[in-house]
PDB file of N, CA and C in Angstrom:
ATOM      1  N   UNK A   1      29.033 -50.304 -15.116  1.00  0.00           N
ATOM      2  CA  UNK A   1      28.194 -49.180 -14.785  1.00  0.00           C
ATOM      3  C   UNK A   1      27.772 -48.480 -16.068  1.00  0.00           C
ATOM      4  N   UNK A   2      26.474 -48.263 -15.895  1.00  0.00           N
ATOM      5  CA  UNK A   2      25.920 -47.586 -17.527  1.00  0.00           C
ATOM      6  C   UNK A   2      26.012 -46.484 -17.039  1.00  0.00           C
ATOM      7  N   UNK A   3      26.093 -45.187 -17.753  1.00  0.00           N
ATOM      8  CA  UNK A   3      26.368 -43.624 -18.132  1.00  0.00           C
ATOM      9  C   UNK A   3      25.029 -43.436 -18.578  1.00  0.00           C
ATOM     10  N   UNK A   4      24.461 -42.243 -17.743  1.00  0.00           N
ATOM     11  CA  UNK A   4      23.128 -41.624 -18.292  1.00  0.00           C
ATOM     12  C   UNK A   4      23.532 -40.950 -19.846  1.00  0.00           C
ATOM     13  N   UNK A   5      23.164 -40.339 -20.570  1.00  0.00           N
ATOM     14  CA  UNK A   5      23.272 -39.548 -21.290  1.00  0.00           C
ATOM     15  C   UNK A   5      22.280 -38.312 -21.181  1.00  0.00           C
ATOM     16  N   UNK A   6      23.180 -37.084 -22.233  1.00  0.00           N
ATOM     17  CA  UNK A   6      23.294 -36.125 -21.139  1.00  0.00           C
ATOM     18  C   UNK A   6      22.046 -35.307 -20.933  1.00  0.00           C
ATOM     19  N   UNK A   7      20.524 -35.885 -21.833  1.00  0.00           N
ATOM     20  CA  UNK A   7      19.764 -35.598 -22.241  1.00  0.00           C
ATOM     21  C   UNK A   7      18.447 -36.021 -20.734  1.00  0.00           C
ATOM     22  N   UNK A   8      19.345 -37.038 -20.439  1.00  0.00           N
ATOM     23  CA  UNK A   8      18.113 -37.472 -19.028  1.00  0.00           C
ATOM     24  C   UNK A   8      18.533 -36.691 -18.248  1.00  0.00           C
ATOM     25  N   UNK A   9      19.778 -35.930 -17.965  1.00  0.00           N
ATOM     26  CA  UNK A   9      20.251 -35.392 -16.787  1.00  0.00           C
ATOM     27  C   UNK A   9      19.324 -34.080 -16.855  1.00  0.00           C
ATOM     28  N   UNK A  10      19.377 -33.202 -18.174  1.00  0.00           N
ATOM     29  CA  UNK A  10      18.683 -32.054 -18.423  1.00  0.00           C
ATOM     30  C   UNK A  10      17.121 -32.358 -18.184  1.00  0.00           C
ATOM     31  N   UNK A  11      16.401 -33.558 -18.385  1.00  0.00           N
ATOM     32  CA  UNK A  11      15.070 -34.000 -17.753  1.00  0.00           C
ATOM     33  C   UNK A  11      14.942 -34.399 -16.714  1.00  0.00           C
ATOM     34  N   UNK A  12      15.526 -34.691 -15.874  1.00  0.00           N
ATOM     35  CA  UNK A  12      15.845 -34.673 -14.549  1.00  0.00           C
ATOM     36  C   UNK A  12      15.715 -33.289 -14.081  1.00  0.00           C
ATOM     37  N   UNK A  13      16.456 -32.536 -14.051  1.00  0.00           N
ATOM     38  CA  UNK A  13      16.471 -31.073 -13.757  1.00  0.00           C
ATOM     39  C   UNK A  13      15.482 -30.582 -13.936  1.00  0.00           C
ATOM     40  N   UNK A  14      15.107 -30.008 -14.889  1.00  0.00           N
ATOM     41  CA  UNK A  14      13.711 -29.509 -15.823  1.00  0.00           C
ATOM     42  C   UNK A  14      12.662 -29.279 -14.441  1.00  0.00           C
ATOM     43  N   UNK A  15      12.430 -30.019 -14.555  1.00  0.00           N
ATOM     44  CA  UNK A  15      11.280 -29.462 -13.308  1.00  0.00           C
ATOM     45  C   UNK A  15      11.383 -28.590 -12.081  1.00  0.00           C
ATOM     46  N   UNK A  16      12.623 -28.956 -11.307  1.00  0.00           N
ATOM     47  CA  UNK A  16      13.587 -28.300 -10.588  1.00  0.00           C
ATOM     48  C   UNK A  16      13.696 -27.102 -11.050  1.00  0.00           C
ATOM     49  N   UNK A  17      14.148 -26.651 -11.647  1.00  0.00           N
ATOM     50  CA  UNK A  17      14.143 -25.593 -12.423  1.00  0.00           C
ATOM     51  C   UNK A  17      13.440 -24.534 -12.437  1.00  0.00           C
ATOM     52  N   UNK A  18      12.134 -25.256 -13.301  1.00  0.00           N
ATOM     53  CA  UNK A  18      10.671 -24.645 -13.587  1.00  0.00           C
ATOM     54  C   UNK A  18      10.457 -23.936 -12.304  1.00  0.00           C
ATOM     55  N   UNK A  19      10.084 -24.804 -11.078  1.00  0.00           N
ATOM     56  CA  UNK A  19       9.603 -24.371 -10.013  1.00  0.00           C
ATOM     57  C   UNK A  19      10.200 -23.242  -9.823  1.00  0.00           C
ATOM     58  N   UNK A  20      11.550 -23.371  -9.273  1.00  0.00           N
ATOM     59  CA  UNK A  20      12.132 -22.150  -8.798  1.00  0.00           C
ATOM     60  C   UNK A  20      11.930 -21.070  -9.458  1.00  0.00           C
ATOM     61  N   UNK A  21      12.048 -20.929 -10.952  1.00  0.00           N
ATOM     62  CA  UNK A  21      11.776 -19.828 -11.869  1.00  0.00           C
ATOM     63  C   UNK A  21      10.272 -19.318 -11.755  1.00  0.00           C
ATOM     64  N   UNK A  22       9.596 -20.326 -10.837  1.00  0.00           N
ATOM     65  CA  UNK A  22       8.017 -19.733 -10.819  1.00  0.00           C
ATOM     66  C   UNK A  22       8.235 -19.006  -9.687  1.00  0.00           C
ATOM     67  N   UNK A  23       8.550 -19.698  -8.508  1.00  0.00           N
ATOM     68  CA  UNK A  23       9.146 -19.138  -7.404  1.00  0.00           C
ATOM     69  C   UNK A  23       9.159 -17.835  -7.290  1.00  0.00           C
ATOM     70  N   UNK A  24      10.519 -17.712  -7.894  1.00  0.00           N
ATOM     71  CA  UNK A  24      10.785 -16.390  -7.749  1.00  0.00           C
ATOM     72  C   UNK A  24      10.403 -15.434  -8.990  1.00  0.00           C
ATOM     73  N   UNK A  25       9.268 -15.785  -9.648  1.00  0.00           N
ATOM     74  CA  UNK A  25       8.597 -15.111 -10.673  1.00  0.00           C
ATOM     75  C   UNK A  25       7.116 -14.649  -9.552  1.00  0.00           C
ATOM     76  N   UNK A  26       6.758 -15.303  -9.156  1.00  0.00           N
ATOM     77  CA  UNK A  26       5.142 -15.110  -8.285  1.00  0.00           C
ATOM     78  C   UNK A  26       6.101 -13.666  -6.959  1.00  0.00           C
ATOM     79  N   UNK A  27       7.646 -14.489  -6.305  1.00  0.00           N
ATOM     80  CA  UNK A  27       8.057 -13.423  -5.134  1.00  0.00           C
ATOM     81  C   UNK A  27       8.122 -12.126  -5.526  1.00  0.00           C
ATOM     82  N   UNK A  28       8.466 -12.024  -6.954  1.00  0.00           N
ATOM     83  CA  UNK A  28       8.812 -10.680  -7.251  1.00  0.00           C
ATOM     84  C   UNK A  28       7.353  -9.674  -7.713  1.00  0.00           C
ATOM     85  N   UNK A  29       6.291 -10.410  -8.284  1.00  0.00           N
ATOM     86  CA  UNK A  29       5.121  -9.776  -8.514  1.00  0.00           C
ATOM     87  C   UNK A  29       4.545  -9.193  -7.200  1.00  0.00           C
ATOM     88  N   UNK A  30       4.694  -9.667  -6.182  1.00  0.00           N
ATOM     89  CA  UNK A  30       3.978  -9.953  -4.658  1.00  0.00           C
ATOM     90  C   UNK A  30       4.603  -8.777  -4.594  1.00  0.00           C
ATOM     91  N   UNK A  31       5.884  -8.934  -4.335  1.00  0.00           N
ATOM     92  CA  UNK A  31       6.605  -7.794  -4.159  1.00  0.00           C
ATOM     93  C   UNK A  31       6.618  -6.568  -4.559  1.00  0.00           C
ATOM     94  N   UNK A  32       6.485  -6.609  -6.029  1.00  0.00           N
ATOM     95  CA  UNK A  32       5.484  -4.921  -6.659  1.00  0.00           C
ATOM     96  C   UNK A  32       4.231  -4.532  -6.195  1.00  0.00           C
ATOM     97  N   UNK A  33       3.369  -5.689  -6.166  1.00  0.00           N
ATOM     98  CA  UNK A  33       2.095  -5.158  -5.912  1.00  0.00           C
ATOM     99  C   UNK A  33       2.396  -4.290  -4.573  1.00  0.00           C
ATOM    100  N   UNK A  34       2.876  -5.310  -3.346  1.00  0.00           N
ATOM    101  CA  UNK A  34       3.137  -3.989  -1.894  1.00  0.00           C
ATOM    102  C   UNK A  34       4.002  -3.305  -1.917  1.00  0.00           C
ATOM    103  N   UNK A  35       4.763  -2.605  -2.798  1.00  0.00           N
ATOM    104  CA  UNK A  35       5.030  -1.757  -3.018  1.00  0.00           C
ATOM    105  C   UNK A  35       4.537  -0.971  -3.575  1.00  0.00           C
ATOM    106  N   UNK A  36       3.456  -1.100  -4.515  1.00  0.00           N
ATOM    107  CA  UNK A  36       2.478  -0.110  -5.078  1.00  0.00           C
ATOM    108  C   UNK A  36       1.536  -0.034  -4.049  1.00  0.00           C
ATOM    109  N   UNK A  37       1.355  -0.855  -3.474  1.00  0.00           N
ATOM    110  CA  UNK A  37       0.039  -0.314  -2.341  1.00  0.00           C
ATOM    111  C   UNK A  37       0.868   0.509  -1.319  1.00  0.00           C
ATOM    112  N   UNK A  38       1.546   0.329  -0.929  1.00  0.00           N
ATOM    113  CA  UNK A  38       2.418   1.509  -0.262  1.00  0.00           C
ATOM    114  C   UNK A  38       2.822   2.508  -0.552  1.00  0.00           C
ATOM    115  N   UNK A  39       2.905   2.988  -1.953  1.00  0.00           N
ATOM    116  CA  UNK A  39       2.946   4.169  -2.738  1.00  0.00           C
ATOM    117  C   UNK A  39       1.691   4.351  -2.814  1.00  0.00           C
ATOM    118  N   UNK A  40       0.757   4.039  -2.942  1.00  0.00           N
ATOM    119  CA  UNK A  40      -0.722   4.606  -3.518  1.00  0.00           C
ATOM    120  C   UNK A  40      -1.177   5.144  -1.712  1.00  0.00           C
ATOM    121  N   UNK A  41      -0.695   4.590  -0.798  1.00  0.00           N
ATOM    122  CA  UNK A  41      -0.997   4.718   0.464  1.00  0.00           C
ATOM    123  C   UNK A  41      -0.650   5.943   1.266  1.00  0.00           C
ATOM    124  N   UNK A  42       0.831   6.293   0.225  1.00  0.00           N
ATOM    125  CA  UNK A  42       1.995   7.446   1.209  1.00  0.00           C
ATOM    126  C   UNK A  42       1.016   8.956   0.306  1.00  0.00           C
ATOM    127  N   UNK A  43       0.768   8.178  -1.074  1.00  0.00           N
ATOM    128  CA  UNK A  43       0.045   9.153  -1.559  1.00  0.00           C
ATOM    129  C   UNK A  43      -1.079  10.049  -1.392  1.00  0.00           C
ATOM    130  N   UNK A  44      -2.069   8.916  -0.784  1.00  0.00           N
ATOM    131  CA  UNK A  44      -3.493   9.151  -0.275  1.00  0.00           C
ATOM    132  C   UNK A  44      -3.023   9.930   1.443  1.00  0.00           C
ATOM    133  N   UNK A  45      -1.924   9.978   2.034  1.00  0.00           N
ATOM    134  CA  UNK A  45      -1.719  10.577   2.984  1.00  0.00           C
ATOM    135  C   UNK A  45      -1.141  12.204   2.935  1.00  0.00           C
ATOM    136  N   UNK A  46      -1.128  12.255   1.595  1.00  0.00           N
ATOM    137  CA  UNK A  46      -0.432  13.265   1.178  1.00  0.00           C
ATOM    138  C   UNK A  46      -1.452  14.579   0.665  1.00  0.00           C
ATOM    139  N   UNK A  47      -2.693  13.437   0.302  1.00  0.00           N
ATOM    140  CA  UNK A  47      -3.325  14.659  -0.145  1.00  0.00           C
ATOM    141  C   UNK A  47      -4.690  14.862   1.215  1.00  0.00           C
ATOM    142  N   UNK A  48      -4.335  13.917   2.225  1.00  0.00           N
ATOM    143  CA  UNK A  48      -5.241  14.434   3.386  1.00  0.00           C
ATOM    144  C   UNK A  48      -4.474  15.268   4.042  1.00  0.00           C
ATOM    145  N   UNK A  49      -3.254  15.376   3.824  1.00  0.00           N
ATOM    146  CA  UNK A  49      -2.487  16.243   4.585  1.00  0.00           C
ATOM    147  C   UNK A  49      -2.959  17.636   3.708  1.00  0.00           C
ATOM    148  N   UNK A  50      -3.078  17.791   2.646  1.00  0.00           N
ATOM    149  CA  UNK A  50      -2.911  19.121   1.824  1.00  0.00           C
ATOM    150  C   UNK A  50      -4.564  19.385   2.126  1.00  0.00           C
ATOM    151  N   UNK A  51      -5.347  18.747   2.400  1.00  0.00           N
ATOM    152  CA  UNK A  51      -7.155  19.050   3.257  1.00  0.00           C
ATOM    153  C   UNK A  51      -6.650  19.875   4.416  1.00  0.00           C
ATOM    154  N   UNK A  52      -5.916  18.943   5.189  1.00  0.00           N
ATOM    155  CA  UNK A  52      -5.875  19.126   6.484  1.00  0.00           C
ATOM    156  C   UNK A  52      -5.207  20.753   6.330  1.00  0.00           C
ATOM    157  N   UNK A  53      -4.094  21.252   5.882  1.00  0.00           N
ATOM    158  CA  UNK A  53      -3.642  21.927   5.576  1.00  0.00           C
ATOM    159  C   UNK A  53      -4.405  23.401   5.404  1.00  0.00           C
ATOM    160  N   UNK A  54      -5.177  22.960   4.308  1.00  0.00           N
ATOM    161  CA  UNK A  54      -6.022  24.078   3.756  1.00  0.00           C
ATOM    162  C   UNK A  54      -6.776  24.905   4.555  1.00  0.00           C
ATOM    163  N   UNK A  55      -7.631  23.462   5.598  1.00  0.00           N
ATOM    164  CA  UNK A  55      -8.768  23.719   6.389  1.00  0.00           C
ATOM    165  C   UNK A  55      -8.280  24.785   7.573  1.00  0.00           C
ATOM    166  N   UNK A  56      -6.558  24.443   7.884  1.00  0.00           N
ATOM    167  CA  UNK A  56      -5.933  25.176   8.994  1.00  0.00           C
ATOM    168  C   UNK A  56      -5.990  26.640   8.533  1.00  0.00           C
ATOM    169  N   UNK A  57      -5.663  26.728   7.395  1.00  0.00           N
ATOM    170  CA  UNK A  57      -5.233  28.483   6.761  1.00  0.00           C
ATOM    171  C   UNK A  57      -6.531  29.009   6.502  1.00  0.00           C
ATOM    172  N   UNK A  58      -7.990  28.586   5.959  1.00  0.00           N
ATOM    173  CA  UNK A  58      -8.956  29.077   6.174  1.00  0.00           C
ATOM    174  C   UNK A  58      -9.355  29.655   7.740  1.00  0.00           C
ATOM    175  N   UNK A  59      -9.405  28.316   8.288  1.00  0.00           N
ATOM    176  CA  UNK A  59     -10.025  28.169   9.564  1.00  0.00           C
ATOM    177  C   UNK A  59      -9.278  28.670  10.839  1.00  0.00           C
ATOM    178  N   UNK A  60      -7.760  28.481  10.950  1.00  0.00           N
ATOM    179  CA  UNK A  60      -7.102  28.746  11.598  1.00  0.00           C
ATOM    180  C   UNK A  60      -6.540  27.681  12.915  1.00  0.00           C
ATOM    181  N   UNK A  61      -7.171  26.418  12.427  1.00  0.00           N
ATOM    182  CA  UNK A  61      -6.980  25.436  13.329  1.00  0.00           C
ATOM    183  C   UNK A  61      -7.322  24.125  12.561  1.00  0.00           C
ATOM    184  N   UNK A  62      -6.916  22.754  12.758  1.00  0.00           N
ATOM    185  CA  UNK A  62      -6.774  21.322  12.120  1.00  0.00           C
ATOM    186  C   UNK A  62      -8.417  20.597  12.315  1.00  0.00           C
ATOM    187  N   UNK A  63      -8.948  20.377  10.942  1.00  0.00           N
ATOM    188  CA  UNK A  63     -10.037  19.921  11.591  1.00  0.00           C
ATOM    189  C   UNK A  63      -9.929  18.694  12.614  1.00  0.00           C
ATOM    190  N   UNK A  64     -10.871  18.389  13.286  1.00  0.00           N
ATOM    191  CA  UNK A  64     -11.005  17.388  14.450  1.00  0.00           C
ATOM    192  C   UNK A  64     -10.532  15.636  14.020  1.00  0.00           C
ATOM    193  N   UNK A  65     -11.756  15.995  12.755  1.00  0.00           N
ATOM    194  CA  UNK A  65     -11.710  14.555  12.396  1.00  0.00           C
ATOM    195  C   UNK A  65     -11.962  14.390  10.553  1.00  0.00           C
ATOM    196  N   UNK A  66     -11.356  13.703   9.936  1.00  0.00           N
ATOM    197  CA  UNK A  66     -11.366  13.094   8.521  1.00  0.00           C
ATOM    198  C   UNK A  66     -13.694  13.732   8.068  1.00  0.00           C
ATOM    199  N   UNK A  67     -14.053  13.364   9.118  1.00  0.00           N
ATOM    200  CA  UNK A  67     -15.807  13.126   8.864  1.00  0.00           C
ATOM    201  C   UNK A  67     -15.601  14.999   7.957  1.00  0.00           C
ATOM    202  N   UNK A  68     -15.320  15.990   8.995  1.00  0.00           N
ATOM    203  CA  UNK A  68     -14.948  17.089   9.112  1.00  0.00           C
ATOM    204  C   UNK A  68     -14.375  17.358   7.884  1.00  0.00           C
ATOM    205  N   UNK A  69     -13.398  17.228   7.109  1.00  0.00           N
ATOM    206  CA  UNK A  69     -12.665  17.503   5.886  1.00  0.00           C
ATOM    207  C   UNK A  69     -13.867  17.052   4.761  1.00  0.00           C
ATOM    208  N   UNK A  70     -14.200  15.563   4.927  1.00  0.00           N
ATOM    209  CA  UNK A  70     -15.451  15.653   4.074  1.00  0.00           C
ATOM    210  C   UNK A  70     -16.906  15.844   3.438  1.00  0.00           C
ATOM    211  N   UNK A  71     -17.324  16.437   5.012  1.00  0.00           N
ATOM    212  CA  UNK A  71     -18.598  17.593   4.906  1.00  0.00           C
ATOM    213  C   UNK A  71     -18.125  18.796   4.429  1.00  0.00           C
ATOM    214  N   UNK A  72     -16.935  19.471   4.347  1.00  0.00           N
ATOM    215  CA  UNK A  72     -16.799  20.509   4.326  1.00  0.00           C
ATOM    216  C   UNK A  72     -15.517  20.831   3.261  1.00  0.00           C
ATOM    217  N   UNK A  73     -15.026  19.958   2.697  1.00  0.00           N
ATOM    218  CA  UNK A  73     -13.788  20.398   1.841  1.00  0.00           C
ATOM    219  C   UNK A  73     -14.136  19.219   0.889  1.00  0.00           C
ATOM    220  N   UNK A  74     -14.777  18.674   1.089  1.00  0.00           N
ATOM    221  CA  UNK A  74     -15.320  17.644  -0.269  1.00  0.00           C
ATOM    222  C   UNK A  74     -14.120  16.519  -0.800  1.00  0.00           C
ATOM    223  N   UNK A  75     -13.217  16.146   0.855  1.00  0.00           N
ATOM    224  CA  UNK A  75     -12.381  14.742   0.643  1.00  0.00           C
ATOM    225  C   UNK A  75     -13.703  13.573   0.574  1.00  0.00           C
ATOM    226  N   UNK A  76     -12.771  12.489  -0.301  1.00  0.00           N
ATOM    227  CA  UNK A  76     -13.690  11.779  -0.577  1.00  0.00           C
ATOM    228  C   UNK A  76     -12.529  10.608  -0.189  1.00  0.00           C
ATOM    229  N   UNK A  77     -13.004   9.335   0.721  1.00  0.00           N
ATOM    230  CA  UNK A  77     -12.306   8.575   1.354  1.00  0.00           C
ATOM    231  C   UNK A  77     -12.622   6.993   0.667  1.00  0.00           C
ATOM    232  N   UNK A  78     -11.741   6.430   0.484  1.00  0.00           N
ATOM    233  CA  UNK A  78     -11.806   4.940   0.068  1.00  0.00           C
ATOM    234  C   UNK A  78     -11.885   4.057   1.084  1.00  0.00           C
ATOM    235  N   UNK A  79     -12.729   3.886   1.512  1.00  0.00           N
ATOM    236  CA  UNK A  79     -12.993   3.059   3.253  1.00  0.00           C
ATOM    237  C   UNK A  79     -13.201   1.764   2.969  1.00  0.00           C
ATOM    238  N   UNK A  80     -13.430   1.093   1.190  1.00  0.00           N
ATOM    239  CA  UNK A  80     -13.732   0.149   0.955  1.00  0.00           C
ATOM    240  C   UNK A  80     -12.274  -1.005   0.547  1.00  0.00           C
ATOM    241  N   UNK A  81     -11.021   0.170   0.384  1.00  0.00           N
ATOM    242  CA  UNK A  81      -9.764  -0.891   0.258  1.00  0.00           C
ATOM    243  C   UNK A  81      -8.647  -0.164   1.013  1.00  0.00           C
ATOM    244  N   UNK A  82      -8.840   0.994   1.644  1.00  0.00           N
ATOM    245  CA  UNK A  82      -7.740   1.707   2.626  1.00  0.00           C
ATOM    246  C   UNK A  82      -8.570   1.891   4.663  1.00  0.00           C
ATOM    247  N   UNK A  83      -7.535   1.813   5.208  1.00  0.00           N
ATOM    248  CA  UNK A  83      -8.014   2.103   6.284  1.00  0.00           C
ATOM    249  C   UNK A  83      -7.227   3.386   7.047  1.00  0.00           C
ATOM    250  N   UNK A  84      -7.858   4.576   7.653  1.00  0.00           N
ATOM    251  CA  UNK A  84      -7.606   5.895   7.970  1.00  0.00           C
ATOM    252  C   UNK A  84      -7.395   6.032   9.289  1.00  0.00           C
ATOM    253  N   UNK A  85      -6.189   6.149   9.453  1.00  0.00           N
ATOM    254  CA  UNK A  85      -5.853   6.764  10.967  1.00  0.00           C
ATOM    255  C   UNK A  85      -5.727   8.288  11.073  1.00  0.00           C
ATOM    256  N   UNK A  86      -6.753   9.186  11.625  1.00  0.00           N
ATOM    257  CA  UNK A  86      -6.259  10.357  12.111  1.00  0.00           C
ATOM    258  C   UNK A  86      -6.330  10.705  13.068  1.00  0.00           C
ATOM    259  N   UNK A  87      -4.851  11.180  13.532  1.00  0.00           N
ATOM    260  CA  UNK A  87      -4.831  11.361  15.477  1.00  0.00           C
ATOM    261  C   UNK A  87      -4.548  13.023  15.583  1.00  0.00           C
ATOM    262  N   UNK A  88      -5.787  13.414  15.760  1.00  0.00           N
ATOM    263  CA  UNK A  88      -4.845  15.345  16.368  1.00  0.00           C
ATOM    264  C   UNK A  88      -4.770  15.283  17.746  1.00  0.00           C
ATOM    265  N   UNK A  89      -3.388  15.854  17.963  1.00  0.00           N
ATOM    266  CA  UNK A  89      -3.183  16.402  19.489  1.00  0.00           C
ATOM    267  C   UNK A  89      -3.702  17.613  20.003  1.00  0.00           C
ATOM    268  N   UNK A  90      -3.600  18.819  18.877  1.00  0.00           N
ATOM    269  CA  UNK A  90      -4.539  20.084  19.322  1.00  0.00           C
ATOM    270  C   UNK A  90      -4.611  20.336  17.848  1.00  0.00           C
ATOM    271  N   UNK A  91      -5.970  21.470  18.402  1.00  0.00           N
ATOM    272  CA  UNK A  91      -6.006  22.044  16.484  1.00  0.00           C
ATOM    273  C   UNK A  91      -5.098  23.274  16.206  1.00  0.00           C
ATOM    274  N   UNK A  92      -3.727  22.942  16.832  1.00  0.00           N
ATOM    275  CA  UNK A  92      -2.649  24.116  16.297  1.00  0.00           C
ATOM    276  C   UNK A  92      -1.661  23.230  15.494  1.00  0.00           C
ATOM    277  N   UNK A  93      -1.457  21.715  15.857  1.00  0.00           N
ATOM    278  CA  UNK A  93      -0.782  20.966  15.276  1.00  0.00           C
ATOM    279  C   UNK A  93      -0.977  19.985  14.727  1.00  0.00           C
ATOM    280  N   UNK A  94      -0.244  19.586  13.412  1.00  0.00           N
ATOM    281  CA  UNK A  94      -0.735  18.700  12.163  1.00  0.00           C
ATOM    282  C   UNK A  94      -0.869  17.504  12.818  1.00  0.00           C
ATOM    283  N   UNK A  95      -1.879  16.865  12.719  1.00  0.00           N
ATOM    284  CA  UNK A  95      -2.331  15.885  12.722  1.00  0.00           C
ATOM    285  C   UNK A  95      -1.614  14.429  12.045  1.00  0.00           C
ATOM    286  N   UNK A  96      -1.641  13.374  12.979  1.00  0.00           N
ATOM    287  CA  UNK A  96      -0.704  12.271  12.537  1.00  0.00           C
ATOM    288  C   UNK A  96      -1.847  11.913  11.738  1.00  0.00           C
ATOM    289  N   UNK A  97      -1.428  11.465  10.548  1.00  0.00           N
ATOM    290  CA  UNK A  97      -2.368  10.990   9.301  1.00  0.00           C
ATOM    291  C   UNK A  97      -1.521   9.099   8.974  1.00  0.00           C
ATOM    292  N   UNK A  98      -2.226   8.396   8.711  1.00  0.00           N
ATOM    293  CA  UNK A  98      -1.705   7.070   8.146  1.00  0.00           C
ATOM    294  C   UNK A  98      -3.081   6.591   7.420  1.00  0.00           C
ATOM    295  N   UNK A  99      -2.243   6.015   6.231  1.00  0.00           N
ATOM    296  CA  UNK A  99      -3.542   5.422   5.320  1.00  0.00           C
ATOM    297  C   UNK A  99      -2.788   3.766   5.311  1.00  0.00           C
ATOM    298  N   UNK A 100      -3.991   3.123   5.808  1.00  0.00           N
ATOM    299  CA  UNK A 100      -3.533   1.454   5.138  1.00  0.00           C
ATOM    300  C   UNK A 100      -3.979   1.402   4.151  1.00  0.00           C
ATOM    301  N   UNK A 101      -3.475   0.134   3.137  1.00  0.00           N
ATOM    302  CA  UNK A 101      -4.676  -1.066   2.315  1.00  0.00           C
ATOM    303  C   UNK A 101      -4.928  -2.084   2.602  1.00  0.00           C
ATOM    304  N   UNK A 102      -6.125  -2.203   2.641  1.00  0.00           N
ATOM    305  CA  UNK A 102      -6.814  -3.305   3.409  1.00  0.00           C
ATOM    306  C   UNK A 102      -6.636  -4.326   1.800  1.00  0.00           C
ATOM    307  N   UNK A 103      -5.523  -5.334   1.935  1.00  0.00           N
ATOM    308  CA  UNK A 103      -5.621  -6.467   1.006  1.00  0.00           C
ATOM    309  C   UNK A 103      -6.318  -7.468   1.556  1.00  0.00           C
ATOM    310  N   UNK A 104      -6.943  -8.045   0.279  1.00  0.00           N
ATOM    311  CA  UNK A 104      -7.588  -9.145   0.299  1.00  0.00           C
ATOM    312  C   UNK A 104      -7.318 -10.279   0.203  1.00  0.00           C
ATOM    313  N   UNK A 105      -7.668 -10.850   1.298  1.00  0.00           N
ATOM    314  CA  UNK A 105      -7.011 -12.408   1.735  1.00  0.00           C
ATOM    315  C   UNK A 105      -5.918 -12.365   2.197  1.00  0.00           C
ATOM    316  N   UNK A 106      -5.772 -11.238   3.116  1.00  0.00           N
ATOM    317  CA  UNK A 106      -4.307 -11.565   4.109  1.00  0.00           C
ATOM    318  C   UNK A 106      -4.728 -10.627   4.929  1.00  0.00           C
TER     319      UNK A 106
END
């Protein structure tokens, strides 16, 4: 029986290797990016809340709708990579606010 030496075994491997280290080099980038879009998301909900907010202590009630905050309080909405949920139940109470990001190619 011939004995590899120990130099084919490490070229053998090698590729094996590689992959996985790409692997989990591409999982972990993926993984920041939605996590930054989820921070940039909790963020953008944060400052429709501080509109929504404002419009109540002027006005004395929640505007109706997002259209409403930006005729009149000069929010300016990213409709081209987030998507806007606003649900009011009455205009005495804050309004459920959710911002998506609309990623591309999924």
């Amino acid at each position: 029986m011939r004995m590899k030496k120990p130099y084919q075994k490490a070229i053998a491997i090698a590729p094996v290797a590689i992959f996985l280290s790409l692997t989990i080099l591409l999982a972990r980038v993926d993984a920041g990016k939605v996590r930054d879009l989820y921070d940039r998301s909790e963020q953008l909900e944060g400052v429709i809340r501080k509109y929504a907010v404002a419009c109540y202590a002027q006005e004395g009630s929640y505007p109706a709708d997002l259209a409403y905050l930006s005729e009149n309080y000069g929010l300016i909405l990213d409709t081209e990579h987030y998507v806007y949920f606003y649900e009011i139940f009455a205009s005495n109470v804050m309004p459920d606010i959710q911002v998506v990001s609309i990623v591309e190619g999924r």
